[in-house]
C-alpha atoms as a PDB file:
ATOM      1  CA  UNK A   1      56.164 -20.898   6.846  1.00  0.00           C
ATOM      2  CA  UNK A   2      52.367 -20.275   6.315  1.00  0.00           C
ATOM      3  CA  UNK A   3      50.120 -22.768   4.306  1.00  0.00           C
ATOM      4  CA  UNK A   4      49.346 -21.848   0.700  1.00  0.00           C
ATOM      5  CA  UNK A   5      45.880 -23.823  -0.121  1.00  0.00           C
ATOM      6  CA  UNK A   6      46.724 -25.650  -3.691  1.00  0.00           C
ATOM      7  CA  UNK A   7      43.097 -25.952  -5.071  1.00  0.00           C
ATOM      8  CA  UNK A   8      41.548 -27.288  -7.714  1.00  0.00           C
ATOM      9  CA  UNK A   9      37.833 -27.534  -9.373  1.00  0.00           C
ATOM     10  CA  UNK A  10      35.447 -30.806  -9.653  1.00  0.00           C
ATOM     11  CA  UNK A  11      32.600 -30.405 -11.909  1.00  0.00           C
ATOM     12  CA  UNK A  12      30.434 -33.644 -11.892  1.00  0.00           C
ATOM     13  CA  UNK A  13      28.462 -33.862 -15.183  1.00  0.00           C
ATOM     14  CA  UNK A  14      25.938 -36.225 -16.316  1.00  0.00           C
ATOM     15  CA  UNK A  15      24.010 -35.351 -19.848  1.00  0.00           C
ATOM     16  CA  UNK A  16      24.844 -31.695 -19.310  1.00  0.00           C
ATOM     17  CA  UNK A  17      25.764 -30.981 -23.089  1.00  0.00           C
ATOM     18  CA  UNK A  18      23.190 -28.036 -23.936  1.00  0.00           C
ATOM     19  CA  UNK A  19      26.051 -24.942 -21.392  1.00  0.00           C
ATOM     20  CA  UNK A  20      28.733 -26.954 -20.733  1.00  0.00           C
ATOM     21  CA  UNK A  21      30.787 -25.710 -23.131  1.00  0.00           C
ATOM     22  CA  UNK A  22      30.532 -22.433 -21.842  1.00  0.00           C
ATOM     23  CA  UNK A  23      30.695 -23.568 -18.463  1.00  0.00           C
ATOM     24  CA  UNK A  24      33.477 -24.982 -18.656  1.00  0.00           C
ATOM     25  CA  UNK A  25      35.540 -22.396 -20.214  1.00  0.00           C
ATOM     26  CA  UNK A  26      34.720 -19.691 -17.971  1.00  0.00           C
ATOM     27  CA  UNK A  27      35.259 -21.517 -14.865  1.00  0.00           C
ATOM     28  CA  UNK A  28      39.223 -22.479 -16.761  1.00  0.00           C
ATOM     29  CA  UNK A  29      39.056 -18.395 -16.386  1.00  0.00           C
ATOM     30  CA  UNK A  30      39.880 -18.544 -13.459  1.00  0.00           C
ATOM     31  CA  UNK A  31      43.043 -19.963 -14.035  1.00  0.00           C
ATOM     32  CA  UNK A  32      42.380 -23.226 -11.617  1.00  0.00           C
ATOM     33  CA  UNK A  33      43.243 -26.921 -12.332  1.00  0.00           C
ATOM     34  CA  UNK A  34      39.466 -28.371 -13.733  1.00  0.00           C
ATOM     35  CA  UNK A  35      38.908 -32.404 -12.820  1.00  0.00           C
ATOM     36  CA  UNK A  36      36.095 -32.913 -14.836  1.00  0.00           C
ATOM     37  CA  UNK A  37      34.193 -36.295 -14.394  1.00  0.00           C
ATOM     38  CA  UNK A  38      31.449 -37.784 -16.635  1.00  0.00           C
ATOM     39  CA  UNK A  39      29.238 -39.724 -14.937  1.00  0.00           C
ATOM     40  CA  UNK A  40      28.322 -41.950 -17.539  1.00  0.00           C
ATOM     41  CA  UNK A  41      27.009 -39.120 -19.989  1.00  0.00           C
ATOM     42  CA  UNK A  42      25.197 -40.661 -23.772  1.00  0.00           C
ATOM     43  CA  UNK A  43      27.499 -40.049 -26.460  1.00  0.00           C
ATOM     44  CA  UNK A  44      26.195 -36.277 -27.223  1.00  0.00           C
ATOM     45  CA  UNK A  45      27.361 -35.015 -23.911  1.00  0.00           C
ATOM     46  CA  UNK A  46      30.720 -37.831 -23.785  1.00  0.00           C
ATOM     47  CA  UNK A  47      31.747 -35.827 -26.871  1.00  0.00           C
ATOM     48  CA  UNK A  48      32.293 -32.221 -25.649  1.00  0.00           C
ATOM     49  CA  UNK A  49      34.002 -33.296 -22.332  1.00  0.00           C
ATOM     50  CA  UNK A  50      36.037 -35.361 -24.591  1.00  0.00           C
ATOM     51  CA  UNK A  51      36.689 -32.024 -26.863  1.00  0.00           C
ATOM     52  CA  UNK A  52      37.389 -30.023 -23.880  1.00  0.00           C
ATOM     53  CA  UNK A  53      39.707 -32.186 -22.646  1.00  0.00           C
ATOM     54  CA  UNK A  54      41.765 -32.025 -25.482  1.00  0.00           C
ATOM     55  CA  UNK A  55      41.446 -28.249 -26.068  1.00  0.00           C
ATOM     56  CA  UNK A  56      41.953 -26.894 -22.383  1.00  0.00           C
ATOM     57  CA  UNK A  57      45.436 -27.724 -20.512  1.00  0.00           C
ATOM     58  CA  UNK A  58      43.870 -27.214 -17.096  1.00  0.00           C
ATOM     59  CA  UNK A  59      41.043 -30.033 -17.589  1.00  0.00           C
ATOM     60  CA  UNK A  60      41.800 -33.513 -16.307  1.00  0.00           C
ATOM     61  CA  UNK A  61      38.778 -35.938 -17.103  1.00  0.00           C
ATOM     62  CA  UNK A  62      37.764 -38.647 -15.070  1.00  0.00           C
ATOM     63  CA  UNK A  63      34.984 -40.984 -16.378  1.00  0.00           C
ATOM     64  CA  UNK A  64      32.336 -43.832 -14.923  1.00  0.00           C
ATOM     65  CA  UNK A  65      31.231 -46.252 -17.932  1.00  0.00           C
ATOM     66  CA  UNK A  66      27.708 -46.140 -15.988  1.00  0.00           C
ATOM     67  CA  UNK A  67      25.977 -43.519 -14.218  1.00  0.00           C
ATOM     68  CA  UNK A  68      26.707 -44.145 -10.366  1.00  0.00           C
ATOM     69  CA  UNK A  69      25.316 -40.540  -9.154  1.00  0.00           C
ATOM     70  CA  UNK A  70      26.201 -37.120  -8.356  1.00  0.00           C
ATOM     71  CA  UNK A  71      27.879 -38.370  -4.636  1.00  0.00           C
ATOM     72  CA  UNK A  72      29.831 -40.818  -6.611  1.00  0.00           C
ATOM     73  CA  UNK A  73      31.347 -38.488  -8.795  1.00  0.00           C
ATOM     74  CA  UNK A  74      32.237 -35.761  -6.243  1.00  0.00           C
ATOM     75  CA  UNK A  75      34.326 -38.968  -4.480  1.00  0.00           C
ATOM     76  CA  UNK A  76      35.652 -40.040  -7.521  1.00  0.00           C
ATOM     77  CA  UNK A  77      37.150 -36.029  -7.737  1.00  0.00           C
ATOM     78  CA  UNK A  78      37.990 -35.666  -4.726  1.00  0.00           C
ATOM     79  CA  UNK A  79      40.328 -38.747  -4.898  1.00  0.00           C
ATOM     80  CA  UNK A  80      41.770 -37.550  -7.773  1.00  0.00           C
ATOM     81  CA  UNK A  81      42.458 -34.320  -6.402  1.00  0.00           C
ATOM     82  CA  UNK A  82      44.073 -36.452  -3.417  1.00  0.00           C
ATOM     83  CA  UNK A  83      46.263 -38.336  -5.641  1.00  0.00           C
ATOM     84  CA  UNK A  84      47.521 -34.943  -7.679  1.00  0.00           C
ATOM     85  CA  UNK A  85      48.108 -33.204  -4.880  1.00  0.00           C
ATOM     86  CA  UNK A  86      45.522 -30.469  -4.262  1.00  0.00           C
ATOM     87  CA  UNK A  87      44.589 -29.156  -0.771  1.00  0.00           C
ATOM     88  CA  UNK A  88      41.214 -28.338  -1.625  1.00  0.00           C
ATOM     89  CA  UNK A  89      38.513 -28.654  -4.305  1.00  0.00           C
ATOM     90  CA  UNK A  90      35.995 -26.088  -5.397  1.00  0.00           C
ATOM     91  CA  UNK A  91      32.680 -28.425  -5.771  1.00  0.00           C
ATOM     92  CA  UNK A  92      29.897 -26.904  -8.607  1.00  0.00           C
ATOM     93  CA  UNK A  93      27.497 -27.870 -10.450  1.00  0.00           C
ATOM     94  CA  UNK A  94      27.372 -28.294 -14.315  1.00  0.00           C
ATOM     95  CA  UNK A  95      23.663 -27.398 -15.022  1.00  0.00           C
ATOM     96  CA  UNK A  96      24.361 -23.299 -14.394  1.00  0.00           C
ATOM     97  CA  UNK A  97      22.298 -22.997 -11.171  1.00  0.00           C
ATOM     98  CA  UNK A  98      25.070 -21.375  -8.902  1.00  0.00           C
ATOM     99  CA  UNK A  99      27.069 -18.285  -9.425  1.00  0.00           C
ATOM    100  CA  UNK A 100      30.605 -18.596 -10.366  1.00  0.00           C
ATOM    101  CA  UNK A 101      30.434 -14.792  -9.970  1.00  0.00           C
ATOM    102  CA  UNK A 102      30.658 -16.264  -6.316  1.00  0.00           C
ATOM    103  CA  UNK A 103      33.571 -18.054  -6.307  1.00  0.00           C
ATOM    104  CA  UNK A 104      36.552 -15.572  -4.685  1.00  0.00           C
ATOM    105  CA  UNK A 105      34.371 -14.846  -2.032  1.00  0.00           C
ATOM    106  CA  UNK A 106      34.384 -19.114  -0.803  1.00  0.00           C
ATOM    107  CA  UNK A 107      37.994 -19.071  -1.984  1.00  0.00           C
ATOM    108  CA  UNK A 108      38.804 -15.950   0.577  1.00  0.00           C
ATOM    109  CA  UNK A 109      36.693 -17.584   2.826  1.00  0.00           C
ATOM    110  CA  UNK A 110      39.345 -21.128   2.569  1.00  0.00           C
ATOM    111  CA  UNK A 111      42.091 -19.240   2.586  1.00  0.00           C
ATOM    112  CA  UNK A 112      40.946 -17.724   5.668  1.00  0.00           C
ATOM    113  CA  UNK A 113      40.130 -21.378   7.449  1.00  0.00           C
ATOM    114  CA  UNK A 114      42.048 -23.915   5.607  1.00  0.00           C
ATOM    115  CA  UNK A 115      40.092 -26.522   7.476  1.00  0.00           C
ATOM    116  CA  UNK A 116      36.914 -25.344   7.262  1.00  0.00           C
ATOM    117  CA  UNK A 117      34.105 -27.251   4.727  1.00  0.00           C
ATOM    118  CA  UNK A 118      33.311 -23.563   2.902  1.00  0.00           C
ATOM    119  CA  UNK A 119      29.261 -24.251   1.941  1.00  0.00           C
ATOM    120  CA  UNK A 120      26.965 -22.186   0.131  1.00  0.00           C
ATOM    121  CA  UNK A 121      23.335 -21.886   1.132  1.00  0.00           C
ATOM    122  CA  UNK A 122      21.158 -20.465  -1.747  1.00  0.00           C
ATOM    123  CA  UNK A 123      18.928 -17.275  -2.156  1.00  0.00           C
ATOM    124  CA  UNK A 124      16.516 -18.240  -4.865  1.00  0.00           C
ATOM    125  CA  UNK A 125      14.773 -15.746  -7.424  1.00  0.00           C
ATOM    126  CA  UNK A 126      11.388 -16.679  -9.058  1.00  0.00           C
ATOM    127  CA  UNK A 127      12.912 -19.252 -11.204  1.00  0.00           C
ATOM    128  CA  UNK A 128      12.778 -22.073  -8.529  1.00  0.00           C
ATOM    129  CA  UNK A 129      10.241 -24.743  -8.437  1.00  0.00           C
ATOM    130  CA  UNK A 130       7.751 -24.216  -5.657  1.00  0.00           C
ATOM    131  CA  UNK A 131       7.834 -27.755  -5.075  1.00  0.00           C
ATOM    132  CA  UNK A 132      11.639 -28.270  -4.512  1.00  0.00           C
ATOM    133  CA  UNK A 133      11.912 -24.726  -3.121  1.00  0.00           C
ATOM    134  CA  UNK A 134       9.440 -26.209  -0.037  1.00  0.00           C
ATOM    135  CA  UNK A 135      10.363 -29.855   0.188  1.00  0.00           C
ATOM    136  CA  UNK A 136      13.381 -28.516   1.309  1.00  0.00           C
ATOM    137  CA  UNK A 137      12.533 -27.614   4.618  1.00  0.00           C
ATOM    138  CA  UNK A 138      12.016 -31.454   5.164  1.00  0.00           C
ATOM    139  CA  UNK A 139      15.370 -31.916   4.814  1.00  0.00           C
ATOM    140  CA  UNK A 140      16.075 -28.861   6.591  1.00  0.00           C
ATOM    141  CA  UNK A 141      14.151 -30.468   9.541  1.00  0.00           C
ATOM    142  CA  UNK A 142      15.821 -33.685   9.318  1.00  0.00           C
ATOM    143  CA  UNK A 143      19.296 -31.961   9.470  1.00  0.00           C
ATOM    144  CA  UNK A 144      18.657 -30.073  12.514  1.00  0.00           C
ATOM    145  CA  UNK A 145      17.188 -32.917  14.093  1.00  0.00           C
ATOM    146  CA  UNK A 146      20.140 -35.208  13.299  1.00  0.00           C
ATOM    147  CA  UNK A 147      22.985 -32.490  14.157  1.00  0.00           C
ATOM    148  CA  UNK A 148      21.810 -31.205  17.025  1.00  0.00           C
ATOM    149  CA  UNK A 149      21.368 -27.582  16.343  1.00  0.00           C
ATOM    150  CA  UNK A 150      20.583 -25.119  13.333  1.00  0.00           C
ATOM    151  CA  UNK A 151      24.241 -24.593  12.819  1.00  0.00           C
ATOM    152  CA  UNK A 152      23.751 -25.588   9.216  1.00  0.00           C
ATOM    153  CA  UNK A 153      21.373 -23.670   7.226  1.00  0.00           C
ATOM    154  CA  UNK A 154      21.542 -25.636   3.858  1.00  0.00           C
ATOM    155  CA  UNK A 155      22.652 -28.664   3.752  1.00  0.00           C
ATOM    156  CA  UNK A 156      21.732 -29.651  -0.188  1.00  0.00           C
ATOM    157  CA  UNK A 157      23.736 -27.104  -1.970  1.00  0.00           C
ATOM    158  CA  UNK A 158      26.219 -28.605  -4.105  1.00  0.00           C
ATOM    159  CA  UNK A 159      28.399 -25.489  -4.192  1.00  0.00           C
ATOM    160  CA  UNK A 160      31.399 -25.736  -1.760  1.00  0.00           C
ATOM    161  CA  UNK A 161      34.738 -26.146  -0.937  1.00  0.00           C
ATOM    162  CA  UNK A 162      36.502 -29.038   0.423  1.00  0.00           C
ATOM    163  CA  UNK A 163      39.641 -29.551   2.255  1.00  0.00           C
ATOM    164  CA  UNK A 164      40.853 -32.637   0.743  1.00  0.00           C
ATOM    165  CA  UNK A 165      42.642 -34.456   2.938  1.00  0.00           C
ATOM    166  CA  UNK A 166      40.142 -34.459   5.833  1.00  0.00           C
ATOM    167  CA  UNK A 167      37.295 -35.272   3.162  1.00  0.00           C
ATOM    168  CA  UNK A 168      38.847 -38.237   1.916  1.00  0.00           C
ATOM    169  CA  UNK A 169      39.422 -39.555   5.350  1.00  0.00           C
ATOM    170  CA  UNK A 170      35.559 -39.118   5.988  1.00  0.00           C
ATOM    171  CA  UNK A 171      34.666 -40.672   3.237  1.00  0.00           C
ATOM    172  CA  UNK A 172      37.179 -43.779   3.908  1.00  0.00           C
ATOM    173  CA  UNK A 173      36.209 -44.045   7.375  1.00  0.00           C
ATOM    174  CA  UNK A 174      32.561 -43.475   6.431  1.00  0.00           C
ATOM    175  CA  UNK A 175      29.597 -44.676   4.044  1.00  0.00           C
ATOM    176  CA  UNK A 176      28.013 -41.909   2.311  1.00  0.00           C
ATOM    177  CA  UNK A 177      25.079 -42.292  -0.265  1.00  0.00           C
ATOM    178  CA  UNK A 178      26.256 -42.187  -4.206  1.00  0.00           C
ATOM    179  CA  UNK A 179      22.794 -40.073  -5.624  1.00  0.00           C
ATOM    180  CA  UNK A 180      21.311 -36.666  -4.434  1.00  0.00           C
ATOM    181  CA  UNK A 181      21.674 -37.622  -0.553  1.00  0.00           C
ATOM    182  CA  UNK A 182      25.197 -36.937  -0.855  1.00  0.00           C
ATOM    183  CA  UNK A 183      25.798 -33.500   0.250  1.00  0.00           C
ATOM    184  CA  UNK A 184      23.676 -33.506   2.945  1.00  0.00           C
ATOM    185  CA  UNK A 185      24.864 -36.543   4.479  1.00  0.00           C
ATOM    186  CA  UNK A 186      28.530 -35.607   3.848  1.00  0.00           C
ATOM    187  CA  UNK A 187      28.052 -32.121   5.596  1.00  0.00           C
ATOM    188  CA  UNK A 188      25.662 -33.613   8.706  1.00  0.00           C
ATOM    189  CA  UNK A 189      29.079 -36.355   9.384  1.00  0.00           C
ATOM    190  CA  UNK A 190      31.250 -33.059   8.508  1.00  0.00           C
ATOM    191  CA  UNK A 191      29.626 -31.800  11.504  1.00  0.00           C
ATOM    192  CA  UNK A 192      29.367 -34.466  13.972  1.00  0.00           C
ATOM    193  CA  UNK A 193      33.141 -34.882  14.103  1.00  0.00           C
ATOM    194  CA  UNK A 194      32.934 -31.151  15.516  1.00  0.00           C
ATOM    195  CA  UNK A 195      34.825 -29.968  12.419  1.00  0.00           C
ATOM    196  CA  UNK A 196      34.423 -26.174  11.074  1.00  0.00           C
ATOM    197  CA  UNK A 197      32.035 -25.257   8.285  1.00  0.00           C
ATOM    198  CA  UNK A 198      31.962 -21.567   6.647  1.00  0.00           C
ATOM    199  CA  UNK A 199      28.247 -21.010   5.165  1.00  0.00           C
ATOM    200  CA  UNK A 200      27.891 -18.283   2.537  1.00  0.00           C
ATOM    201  CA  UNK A 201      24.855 -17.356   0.669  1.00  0.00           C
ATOM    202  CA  UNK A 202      25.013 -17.205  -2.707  1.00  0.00           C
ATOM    203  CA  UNK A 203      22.357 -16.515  -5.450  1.00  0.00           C
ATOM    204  CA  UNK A 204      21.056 -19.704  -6.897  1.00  0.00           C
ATOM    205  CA  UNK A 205      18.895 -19.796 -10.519  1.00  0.00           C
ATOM    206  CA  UNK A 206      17.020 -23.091 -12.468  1.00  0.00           C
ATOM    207  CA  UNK A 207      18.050 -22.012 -15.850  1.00  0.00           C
ATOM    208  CA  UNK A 208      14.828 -22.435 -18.353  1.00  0.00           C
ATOM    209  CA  UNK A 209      16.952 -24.759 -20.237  1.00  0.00           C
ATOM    210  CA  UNK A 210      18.441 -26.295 -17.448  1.00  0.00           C
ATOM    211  CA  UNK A 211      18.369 -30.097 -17.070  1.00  0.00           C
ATOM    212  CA  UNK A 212      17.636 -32.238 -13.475  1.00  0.00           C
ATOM    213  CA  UNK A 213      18.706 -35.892 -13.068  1.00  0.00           C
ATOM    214  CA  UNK A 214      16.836 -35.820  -9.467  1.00  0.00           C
ATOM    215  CA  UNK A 215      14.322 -38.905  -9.497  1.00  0.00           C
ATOM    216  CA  UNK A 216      11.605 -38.182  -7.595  1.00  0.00           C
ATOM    217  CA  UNK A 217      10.916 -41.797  -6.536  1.00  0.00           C
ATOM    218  CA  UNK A 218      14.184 -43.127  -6.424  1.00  0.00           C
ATOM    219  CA  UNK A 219      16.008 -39.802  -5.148  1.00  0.00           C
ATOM    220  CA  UNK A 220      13.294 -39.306  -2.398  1.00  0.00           C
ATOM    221  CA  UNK A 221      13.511 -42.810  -1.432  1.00  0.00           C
ATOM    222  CA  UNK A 222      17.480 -42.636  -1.037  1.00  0.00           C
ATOM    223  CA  UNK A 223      17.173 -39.440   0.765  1.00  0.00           C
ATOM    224  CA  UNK A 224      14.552 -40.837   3.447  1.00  0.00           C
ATOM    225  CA  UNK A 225      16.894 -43.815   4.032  1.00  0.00           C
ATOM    226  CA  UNK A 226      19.743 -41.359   4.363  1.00  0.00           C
ATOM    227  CA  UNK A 227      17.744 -39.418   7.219  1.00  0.00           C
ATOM    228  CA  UNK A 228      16.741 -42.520   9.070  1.00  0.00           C
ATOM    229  CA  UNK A 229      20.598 -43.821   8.547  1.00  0.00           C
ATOM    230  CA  UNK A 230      21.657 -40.071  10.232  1.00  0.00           C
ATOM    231  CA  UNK A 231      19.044 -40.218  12.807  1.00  0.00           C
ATOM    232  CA  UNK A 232      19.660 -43.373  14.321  1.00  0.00           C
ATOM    233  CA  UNK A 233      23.832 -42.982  13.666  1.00  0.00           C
ATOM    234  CA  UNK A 234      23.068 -39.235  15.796  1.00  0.00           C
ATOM    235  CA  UNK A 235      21.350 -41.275  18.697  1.00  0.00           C
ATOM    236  CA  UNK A 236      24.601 -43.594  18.928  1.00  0.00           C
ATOM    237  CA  UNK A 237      26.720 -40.497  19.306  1.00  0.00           C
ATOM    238  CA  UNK A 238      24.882 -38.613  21.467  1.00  0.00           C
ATOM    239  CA  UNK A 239      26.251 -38.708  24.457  1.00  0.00           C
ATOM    240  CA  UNK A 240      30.040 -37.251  22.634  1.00  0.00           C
ATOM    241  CA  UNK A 241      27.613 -34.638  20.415  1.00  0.00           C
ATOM    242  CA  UNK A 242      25.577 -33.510  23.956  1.00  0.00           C
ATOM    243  CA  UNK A 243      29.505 -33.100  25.745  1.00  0.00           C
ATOM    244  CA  UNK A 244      30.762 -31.198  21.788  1.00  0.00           C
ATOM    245  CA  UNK A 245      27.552 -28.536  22.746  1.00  0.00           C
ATOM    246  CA  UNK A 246      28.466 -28.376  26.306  1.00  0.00           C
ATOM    247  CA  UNK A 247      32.321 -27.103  25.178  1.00  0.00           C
ATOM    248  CA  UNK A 248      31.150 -24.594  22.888  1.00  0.00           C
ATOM    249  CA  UNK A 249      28.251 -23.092  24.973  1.00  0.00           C
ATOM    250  CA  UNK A 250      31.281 -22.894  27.676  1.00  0.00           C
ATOM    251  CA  UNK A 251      33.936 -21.702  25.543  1.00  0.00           C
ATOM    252  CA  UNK A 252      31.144 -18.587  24.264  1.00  0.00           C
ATOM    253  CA  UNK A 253      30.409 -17.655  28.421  1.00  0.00           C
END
């Protein structure tokens, strides 16, 4: 009997109110179970999740009574997902920067590797900060450094797919950062356990209207502790991540 992926959607939102209305109902277009989780939102934003939650069946919403980050949200989904019985959950963000547009083309892409991490890695128009659109070859650096390889060409893009099961696991077994350094870290760990990830590109904006929660002190700060946490956590599993290289390079001869 073949596998038939149940999946559902987790949509993190923190003071998103201007879109998310909109959002929100497109995305239940697709005709996929929506776990919606306020991250402590003010009133304003509490409001329309509230109202959504009451006017579309396929929302179920989850809620922090403070602000504990992005990271801590996705976990908070992805156990609820666990716990209702979904296979996989369709990660996006609630500020309008990725393309839902994209979305059958990572679900063809699970369907085709159930336990694949499906990522996207963006294409950005003019619309992106120069700033953000540079300091992200730090990270980029970092990553490459701390797995090894270039196999991962983005490792902050907050569009993906995860197989639920095996991403609960990591995150029991494992402490990943609750801000901005989550997706990185989560996909760098991904990959040290020699587990497969699916990259697609996919067209990324910064809507003029669009609202960031990223802190450049505190956010920075988090996600230079999360390198040096990765780079010194690589050099104790080097020897196994050396003999996981070795195994591929002789399983492509």
């Amino acid at each position: 009997m073949n596998f038939q992926p149940k999946l559902c959607f987790i949509i993190p939102v923190y003071d998103h109110s201007t879109n998310l209305s909109v959002f929100i109902k497109e995305l239940a277009k697709k005709k996929f179970p929506i776990i919606l989780v306020d991250d402590g939102s003010h009133n304003a934003c509490k409001k329309i999740m509230m109202r959504l939650d009451q006017e579309i069946e396929c929302i179920t919403l989850k809620s922090h009574i403070l602000n504990l980050g992005k990271g801590a949200a996705v976990k908070t989904g992805l156990k609820e997902a666990k716990k209702s019985g979904f296979s996989h959950a369709l990660q996006i963000d609630a500020d309008g920067q990725h393309n839902i547009k994209d979305i059958p083309r990572f679900i063809l892409e699970m369907n085709k590797q159930p336990n694949a991490l499906v990522s996207g890695f963006p294409s950005y128009d003019k619309t992106v900060p120069k700033l953000r659109y540079y300091s992200r070859y730090l990270t980029h650096l970092w990553v490459w450094i701390n797995s090894l390889s270039k196999d991962i060409k983005d490792s902050m893009c907050g569009f993906r797919i995860y197989p639920v099961e095996q991403s609960c696991l990591l995150l029991s077994t494992q402490k990943i950062g609750d801000r901005m350094e989550f997706d990185s870290e989560f996909i760098v760990r991904w990959h040290w356990l020699g587990k497969p990830i699916v990259q697609i590109q996919t067209r990324v904006i910064y809507p003029e209207d669009g609202i960031s929660h990223f802190d450049l002190f505190r956010d920075n700060l988090l996600i230079s502790w999360m390198h040096a946490r990765l780079f010194f956590g690589m050099l104790k599993r080097l020897p196994n991540l050396l003999k996981q290289k070795f195994k591929i390079y002789e399983s492509r001869k």
